[in-house]
PDB file of N, CA and C in Angstrom:
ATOM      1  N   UNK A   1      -3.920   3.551 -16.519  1.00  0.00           N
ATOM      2  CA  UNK A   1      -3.332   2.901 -15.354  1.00  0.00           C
ATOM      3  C   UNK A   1      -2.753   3.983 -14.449  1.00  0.00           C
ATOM      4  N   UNK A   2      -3.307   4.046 -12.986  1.00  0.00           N
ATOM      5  CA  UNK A   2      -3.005   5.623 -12.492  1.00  0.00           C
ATOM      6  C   UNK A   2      -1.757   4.683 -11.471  1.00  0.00           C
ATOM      7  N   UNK A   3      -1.486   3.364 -11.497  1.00  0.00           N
ATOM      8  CA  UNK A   3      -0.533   3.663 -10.329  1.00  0.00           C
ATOM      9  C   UNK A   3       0.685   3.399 -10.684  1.00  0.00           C
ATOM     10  N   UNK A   4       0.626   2.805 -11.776  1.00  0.00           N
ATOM     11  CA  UNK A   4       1.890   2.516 -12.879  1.00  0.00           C
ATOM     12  C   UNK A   4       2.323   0.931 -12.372  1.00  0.00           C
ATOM     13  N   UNK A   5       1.574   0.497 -11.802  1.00  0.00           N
ATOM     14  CA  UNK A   5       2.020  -1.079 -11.593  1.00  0.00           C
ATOM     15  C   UNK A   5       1.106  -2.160 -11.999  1.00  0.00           C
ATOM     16  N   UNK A   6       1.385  -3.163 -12.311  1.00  0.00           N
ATOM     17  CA  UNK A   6       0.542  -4.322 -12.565  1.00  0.00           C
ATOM     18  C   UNK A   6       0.319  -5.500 -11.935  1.00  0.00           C
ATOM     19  N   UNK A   7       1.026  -5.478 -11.077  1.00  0.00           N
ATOM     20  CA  UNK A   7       1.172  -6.631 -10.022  1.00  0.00           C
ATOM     21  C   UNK A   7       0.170  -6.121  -8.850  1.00  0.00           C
ATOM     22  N   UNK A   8      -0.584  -7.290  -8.140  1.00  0.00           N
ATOM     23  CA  UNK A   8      -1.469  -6.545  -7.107  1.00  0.00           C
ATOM     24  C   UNK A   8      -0.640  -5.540  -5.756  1.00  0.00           C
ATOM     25  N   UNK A   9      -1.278  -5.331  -5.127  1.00  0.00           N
ATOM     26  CA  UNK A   9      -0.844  -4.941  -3.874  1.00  0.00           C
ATOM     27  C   UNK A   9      -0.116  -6.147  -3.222  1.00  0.00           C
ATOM     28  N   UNK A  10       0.961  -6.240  -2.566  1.00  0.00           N
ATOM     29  CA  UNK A  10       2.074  -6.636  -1.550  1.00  0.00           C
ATOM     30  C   UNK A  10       1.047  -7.043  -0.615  1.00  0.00           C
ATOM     31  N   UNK A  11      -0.269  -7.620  -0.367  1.00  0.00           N
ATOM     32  CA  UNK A  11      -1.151  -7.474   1.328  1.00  0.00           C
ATOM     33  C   UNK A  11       0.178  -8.246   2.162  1.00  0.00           C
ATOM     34  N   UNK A  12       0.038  -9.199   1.788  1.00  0.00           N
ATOM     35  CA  UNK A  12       0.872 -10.213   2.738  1.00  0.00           C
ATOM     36  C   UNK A  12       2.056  -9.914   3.241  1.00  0.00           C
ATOM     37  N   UNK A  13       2.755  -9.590   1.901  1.00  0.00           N
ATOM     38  CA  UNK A  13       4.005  -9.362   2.384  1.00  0.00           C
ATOM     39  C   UNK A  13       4.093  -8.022   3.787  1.00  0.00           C
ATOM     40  N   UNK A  14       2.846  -6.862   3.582  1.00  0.00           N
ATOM     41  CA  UNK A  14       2.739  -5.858   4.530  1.00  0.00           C
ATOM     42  C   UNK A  14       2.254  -6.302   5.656  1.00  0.00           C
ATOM     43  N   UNK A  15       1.401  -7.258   5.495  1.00  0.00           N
ATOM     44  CA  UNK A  15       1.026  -7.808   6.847  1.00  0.00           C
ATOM     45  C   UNK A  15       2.722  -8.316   7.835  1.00  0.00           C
ATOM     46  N   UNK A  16       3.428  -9.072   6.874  1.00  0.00           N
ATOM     47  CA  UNK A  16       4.706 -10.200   7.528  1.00  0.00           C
ATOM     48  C   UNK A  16       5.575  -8.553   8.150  1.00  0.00           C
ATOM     49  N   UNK A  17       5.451  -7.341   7.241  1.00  0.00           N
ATOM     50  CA  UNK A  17       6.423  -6.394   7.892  1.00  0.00           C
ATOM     51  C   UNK A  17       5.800  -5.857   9.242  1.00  0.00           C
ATOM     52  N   UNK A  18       4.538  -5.786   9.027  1.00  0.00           N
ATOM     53  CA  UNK A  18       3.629  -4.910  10.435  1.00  0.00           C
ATOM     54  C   UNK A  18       3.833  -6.116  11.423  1.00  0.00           C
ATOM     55  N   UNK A  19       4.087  -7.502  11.233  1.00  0.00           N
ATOM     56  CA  UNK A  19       4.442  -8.283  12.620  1.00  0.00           C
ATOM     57  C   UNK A  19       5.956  -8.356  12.902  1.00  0.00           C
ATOM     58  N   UNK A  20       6.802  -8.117  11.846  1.00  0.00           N
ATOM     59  CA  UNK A  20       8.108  -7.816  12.449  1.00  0.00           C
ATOM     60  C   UNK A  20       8.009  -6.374  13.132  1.00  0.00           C
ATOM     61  N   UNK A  21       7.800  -5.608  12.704  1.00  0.00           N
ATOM     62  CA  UNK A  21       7.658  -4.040  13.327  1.00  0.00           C
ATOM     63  C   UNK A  21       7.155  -4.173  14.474  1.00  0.00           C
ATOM     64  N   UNK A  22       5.963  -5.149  14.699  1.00  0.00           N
ATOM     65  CA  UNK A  22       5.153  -5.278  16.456  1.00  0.00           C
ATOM     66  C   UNK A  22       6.379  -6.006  17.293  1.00  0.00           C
ATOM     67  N   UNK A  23       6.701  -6.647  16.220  1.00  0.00           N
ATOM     68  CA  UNK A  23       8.247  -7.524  17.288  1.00  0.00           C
ATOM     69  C   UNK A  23       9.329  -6.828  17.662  1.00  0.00           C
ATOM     70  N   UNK A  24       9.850  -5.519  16.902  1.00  0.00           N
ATOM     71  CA  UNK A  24      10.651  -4.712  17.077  1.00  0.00           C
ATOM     72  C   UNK A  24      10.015  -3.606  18.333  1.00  0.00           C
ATOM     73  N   UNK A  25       8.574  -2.992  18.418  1.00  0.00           N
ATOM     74  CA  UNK A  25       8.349  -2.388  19.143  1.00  0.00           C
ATOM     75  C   UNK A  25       8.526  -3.295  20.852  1.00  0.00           C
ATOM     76  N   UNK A  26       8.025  -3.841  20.755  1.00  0.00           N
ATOM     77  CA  UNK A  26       7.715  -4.994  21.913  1.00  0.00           C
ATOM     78  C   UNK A  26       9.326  -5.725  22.344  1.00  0.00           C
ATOM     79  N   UNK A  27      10.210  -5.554  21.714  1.00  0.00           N
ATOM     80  CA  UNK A  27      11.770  -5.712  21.595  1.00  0.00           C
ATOM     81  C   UNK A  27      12.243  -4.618  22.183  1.00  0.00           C
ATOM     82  N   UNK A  28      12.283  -3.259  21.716  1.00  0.00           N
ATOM     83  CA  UNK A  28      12.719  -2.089  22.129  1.00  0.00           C
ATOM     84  C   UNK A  28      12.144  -1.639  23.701  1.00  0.00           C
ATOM     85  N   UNK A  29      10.384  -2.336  23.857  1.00  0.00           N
ATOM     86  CA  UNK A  29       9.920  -1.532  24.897  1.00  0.00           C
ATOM     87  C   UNK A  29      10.961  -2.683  26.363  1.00  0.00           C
ATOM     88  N   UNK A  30      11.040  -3.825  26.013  1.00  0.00           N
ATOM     89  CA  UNK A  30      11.392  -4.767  26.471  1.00  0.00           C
ATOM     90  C   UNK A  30      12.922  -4.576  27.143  1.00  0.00           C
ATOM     91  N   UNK A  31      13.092  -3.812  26.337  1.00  0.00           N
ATOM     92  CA  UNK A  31      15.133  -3.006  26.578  1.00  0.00           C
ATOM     93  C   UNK A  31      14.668  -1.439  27.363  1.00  0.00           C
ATOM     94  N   UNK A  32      13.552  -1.607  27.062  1.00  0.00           N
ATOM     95  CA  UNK A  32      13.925   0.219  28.281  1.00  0.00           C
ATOM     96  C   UNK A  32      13.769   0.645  27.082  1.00  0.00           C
ATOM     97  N   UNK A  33      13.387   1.159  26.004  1.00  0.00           N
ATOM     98  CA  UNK A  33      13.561   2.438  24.935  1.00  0.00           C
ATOM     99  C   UNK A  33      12.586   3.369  25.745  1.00  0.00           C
ATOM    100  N   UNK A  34      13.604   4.458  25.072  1.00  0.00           N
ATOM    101  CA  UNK A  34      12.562   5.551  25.420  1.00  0.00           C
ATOM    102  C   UNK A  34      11.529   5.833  24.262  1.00  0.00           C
ATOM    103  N   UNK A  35      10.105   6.725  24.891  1.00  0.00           N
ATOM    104  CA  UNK A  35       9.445   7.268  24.040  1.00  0.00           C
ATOM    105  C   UNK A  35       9.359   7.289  23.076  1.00  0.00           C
ATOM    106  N   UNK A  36      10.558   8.410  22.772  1.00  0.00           N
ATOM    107  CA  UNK A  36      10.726   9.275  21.211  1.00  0.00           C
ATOM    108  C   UNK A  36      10.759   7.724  20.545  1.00  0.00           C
ATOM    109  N   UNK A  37      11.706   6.948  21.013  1.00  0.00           N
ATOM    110  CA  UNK A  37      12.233   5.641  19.906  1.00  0.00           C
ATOM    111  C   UNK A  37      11.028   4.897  19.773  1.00  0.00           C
ATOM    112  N   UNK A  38      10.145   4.446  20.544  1.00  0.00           N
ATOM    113  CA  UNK A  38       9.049   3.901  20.760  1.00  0.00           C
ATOM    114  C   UNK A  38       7.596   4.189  19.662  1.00  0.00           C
ATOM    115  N   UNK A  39       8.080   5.539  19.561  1.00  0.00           N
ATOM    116  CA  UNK A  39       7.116   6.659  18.731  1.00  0.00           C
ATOM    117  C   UNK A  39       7.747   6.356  17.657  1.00  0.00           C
ATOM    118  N   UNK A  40       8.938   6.220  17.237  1.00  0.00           N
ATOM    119  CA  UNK A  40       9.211   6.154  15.985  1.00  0.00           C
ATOM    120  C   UNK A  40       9.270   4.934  15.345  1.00  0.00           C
ATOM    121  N   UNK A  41       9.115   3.959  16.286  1.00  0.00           N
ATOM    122  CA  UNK A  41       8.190   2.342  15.639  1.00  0.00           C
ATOM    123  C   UNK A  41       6.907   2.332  15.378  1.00  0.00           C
ATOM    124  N   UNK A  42       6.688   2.678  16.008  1.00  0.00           N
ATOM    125  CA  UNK A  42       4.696   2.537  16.565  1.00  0.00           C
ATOM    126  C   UNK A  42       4.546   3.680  14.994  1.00  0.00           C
ATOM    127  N   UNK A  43       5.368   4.678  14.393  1.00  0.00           N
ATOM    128  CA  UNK A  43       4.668   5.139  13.249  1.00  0.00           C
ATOM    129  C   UNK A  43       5.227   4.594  12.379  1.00  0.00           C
ATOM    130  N   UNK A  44       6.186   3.785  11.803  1.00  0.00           N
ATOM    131  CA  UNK A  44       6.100   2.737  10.871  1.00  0.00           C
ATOM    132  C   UNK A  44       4.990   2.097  10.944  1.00  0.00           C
ATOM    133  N   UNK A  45       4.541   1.047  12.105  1.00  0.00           N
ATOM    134  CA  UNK A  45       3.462   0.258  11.689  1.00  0.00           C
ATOM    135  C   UNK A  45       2.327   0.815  11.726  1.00  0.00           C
ATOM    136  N   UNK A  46       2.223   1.996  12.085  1.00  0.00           N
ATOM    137  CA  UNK A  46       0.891   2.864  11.510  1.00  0.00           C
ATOM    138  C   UNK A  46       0.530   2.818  10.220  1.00  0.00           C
ATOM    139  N   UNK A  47       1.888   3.276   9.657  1.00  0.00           N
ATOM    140  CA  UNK A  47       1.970   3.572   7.719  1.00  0.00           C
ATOM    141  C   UNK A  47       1.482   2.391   7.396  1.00  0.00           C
ATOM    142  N   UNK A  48       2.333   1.284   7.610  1.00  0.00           N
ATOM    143  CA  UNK A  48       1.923  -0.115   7.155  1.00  0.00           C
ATOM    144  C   UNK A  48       0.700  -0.312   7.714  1.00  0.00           C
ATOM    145  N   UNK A  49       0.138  -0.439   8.020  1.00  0.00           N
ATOM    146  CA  UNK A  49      -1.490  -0.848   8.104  1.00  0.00           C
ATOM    147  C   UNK A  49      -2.523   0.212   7.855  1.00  0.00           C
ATOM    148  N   UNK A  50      -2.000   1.471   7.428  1.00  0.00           N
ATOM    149  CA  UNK A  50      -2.857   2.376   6.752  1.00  0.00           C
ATOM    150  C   UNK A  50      -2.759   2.034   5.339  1.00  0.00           C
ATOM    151  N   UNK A  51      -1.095   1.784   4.955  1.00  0.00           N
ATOM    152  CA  UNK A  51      -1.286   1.724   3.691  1.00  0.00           C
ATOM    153  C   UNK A  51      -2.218   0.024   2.975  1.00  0.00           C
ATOM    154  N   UNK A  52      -2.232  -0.695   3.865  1.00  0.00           N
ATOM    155  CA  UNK A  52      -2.748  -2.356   3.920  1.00  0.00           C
ATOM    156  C   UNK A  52      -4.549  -1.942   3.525  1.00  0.00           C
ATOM    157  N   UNK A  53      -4.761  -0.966   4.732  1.00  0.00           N
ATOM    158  CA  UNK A  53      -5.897  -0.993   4.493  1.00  0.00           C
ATOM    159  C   UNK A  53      -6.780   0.242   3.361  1.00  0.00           C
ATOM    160  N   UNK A  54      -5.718   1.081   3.005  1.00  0.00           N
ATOM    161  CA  UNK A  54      -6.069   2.160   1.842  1.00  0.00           C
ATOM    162  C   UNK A  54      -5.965   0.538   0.306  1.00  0.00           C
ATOM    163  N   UNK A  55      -5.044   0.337   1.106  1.00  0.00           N
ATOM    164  CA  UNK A  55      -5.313  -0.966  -0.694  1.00  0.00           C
ATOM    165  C   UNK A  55      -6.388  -1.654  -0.577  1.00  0.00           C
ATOM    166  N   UNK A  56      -6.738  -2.357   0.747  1.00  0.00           N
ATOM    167  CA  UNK A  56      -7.693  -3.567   0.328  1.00  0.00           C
ATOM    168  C   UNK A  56      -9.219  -2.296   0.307  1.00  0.00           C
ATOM    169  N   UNK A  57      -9.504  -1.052   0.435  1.00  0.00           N
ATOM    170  CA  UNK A  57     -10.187  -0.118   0.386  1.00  0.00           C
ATOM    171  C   UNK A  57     -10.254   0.075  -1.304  1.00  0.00           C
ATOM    172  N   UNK A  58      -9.200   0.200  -2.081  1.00  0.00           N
ATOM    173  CA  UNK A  58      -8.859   0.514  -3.546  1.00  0.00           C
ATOM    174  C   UNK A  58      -9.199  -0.328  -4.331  1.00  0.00           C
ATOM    175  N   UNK A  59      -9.741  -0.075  -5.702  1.00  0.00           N
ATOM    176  CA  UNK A  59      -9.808  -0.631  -6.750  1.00  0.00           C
ATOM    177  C   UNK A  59      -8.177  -0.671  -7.155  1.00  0.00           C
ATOM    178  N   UNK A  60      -8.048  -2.010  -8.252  1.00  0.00           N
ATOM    179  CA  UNK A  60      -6.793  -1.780  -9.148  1.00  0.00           C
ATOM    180  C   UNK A  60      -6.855  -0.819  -9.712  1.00  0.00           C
ATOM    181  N   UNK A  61      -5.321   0.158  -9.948  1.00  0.00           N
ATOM    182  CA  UNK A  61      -5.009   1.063 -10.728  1.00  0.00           C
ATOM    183  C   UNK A  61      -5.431   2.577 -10.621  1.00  0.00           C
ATOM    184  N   UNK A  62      -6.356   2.193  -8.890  1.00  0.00           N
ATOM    185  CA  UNK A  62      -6.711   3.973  -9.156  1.00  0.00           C
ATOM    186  C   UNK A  62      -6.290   4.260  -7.986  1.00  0.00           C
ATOM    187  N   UNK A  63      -6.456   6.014  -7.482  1.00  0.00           N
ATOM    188  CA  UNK A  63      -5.453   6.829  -6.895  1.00  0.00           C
ATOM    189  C   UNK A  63      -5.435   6.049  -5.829  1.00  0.00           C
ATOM    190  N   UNK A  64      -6.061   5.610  -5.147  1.00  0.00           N
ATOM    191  CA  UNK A  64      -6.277   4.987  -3.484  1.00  0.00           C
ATOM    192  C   UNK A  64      -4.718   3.425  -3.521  1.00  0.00           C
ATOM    193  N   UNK A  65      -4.723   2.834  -4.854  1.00  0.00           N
ATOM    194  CA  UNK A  65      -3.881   1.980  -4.673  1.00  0.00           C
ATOM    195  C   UNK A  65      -2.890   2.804  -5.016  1.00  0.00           C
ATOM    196  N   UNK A  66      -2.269   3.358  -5.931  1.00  0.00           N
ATOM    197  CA  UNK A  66      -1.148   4.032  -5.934  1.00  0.00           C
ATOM    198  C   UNK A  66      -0.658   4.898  -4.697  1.00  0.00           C
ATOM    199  N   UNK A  67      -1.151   5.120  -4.090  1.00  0.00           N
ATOM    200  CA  UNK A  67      -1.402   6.026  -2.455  1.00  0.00           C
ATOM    201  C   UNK A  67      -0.897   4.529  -1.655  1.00  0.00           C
ATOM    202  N   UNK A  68      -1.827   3.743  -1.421  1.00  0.00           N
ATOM    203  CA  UNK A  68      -1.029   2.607  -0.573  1.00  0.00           C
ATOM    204  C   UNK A  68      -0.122   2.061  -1.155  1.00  0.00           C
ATOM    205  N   UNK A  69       0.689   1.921  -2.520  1.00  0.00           N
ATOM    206  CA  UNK A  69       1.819   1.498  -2.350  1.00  0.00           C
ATOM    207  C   UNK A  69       2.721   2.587  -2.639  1.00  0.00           C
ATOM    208  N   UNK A  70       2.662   3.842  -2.466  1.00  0.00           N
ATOM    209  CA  UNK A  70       3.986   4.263  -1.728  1.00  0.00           C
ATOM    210  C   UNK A  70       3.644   4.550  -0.583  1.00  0.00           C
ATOM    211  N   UNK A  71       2.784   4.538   0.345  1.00  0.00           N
ATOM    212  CA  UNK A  71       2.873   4.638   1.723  1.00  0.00           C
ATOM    213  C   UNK A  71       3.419   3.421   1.991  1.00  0.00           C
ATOM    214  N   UNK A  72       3.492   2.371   1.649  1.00  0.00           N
ATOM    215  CA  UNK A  72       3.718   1.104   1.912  1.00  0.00           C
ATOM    216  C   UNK A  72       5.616   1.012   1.739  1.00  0.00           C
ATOM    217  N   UNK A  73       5.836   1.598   0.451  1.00  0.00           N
ATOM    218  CA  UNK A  73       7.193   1.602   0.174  1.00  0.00           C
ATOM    219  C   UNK A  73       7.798   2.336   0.825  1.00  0.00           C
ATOM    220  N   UNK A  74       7.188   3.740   1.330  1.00  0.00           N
ATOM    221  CA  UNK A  74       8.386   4.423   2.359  1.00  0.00           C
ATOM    222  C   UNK A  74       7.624   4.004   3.153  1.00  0.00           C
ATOM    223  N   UNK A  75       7.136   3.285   4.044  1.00  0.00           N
ATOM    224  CA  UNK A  75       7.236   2.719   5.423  1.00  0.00           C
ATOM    225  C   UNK A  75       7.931   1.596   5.346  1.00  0.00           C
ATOM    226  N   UNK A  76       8.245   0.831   3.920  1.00  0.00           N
ATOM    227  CA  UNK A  76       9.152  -0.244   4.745  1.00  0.00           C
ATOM    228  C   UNK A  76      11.111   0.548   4.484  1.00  0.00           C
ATOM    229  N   UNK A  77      10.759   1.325   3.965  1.00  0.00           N
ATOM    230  CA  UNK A  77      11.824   2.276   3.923  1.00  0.00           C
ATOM    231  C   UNK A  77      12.643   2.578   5.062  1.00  0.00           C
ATOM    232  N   UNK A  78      11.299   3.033   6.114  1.00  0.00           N
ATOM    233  CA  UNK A  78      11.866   3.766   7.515  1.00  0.00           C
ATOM    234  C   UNK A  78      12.252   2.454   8.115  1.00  0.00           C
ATOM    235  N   UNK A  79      11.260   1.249   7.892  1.00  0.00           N
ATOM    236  CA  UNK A  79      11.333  -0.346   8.970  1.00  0.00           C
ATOM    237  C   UNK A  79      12.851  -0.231   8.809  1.00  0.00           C
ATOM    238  N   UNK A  80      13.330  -0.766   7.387  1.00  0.00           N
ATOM    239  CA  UNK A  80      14.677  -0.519   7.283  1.00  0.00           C
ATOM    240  C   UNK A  80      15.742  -0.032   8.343  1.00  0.00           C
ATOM    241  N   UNK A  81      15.150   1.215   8.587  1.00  0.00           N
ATOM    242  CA  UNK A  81      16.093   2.162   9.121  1.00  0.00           C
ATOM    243  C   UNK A  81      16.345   2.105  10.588  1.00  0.00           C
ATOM    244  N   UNK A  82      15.153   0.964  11.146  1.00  0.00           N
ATOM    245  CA  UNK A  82      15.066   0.858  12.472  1.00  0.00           C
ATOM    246  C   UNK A  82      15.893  -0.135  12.580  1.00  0.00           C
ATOM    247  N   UNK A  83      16.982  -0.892  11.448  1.00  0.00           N
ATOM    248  CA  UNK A  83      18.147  -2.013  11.841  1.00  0.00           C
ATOM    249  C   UNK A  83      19.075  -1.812  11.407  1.00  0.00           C
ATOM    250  N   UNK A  84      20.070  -2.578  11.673  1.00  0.00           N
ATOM    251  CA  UNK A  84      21.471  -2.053  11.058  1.00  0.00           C
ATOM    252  C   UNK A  84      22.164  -3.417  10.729  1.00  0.00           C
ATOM    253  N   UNK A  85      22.888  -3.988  10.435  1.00  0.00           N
ATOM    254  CA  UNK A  85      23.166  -5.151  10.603  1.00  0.00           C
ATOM    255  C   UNK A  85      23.775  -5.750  11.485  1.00  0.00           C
ATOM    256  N   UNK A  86      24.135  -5.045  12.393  1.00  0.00           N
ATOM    257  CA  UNK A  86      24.511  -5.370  13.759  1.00  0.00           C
ATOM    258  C   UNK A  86      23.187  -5.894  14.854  1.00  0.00           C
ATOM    259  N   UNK A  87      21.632  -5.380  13.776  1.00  0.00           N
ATOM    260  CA  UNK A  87      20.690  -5.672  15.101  1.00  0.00           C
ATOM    261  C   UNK A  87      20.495  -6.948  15.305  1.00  0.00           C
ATOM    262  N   UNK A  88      20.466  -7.937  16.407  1.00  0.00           N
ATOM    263  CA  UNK A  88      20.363  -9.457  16.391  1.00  0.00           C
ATOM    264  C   UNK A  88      18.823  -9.408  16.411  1.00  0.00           C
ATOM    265  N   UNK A  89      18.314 -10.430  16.022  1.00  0.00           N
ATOM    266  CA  UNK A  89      17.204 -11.222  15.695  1.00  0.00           C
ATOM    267  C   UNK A  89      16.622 -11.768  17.204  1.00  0.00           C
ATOM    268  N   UNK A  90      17.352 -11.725  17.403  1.00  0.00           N
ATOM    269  CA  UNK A  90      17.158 -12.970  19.059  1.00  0.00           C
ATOM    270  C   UNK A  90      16.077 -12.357  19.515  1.00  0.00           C
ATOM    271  N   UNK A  91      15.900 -10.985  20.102  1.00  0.00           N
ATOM    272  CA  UNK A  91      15.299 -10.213  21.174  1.00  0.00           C
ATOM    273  C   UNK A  91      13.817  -9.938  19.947  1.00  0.00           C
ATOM    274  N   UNK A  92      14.107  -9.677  19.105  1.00  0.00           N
ATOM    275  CA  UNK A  92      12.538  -9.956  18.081  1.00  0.00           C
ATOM    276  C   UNK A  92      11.843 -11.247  18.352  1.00  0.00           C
ATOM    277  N   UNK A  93      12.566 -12.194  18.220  1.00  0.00           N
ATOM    278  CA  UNK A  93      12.122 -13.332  18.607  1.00  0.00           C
ATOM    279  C   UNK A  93      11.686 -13.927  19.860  1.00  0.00           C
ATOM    280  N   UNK A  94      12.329 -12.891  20.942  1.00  0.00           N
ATOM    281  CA  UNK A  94      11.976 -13.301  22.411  1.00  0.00           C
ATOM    282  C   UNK A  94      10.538 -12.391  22.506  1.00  0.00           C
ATOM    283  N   UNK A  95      10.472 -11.574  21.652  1.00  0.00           N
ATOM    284  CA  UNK A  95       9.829 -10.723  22.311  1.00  0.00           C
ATOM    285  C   UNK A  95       8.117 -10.964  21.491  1.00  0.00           C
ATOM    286  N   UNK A  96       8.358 -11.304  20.327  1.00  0.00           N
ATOM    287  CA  UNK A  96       7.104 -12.001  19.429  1.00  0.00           C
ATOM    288  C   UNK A  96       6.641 -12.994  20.833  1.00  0.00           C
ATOM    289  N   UNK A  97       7.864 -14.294  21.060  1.00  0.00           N
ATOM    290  CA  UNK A  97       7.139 -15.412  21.709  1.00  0.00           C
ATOM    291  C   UNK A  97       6.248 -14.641  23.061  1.00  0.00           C
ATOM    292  N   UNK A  98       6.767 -13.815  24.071  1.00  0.00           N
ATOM    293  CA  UNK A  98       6.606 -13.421  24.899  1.00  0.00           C
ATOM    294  C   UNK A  98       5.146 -12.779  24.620  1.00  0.00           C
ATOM    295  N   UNK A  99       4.883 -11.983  23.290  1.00  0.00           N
ATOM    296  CA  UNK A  99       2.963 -11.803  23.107  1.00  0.00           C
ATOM    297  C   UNK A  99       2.333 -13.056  23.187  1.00  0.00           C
ATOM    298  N   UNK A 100       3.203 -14.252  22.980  1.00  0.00           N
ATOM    299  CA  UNK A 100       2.499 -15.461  22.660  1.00  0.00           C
ATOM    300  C   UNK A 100       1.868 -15.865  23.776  1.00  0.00           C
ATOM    301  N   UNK A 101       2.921 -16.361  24.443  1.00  0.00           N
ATOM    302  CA  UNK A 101       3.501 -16.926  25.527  1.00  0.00           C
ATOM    303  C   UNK A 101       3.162 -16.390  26.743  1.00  0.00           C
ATOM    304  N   UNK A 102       2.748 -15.513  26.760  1.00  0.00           N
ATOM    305  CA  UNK A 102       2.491 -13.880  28.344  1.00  0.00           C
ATOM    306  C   UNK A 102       3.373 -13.678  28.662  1.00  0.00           C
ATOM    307  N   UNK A 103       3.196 -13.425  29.968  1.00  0.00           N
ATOM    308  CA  UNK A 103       4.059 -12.472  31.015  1.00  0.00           C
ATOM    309  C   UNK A 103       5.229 -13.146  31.404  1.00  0.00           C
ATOM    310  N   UNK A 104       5.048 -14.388  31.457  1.00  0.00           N
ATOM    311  CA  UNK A 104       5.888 -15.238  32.569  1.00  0.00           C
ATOM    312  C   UNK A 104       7.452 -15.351  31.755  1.00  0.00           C
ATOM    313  N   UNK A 105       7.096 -15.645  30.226  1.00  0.00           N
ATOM    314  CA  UNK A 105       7.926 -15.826  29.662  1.00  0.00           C
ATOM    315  C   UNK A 105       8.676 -14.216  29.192  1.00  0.00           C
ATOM    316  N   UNK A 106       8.197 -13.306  29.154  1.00  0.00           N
ATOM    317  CA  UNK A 106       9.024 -12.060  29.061  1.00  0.00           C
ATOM    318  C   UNK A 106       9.401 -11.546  30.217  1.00  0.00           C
ATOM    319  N   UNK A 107       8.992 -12.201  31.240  1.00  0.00           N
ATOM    320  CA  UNK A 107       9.943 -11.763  33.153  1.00  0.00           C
ATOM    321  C   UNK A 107      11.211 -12.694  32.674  1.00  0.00           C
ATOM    322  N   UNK A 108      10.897 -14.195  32.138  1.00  0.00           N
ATOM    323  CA  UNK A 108      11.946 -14.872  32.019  1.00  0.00           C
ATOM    324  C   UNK A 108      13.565 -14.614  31.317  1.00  0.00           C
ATOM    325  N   UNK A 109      12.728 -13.765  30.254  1.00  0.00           N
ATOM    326  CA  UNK A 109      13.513 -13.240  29.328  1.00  0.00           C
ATOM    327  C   UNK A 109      14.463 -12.019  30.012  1.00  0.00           C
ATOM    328  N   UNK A 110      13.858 -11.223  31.059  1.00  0.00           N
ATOM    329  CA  UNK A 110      15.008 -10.056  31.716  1.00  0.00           C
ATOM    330  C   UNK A 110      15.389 -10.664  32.276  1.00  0.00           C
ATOM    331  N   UNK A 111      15.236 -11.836  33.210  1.00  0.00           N
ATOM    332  CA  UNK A 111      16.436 -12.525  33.963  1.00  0.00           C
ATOM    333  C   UNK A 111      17.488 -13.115  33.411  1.00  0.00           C
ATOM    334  N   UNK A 112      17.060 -13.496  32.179  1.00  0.00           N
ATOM    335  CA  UNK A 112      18.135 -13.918  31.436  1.00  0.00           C
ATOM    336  C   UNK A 112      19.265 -13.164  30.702  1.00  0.00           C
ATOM    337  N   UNK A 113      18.866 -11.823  30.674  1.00  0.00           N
ATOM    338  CA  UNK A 113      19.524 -11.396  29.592  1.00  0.00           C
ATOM    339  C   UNK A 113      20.151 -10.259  30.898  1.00  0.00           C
ATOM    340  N   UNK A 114      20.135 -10.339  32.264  1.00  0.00           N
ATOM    341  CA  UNK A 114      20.695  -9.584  33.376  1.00  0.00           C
ATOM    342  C   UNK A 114      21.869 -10.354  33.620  1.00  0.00           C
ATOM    343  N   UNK A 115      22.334 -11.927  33.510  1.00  0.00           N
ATOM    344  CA  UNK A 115      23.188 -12.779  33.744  1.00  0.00           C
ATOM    345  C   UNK A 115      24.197 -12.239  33.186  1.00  0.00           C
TER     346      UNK A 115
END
């Protein structure tokens, strides 16, 4: 057993983090972040969907899955690190609907949050 686990790969659960992470990028770009901060979302959900797709690429138990789940574990490591418990939920949530939803509803969203 080369990856030391027995349980499959996490897919899902990595998929549910790579759409909070798109909600956090799309949140941050939505506030004005700069770059650097921008860059340092956009490579969390890199990891996470490299490591998604090095697993569903892998057999059980050999090097390729042990490789995606710790790329997987320190990327949700860093996700982590991109909140604090002070971060509100709200603006993830405005900002998910707003891919949904288009444009109209994320213009809506800076007028609102200028009041």
């Amino acid at each position: 057993m080369i990856s030391g686990r027995e349980d499959p790969f996490p897919a899902a659960a990595v998929r549910d983090l790579i759409g909070i992470v798109r909600a956090m990028y799309a949140a941050a770009k939505l506030a004005g972040a700069g770059r650097v901060e921008l860059q340092r979302i956009e490579r969390v959900g890199r990891d996470l969907a490299s490591a998604l797709t090095l697993a569903q690429r892998s057999g059980p138990n050999t090097i390729g899955a042990a490789a995606a789940w710790k790329r997987a574990e320190e990327a949700a490591l860093r996700a982590g690190d991109l909140v604090d418990a002070l971060t509100p939920a709200e603006p993830l949530v405005h900002a998910a609907r707003a891919r949904i939803a288009g444009k109209a509803v994320a213009e809506g969203n800076k007028k609102a949050s200028a009041r």
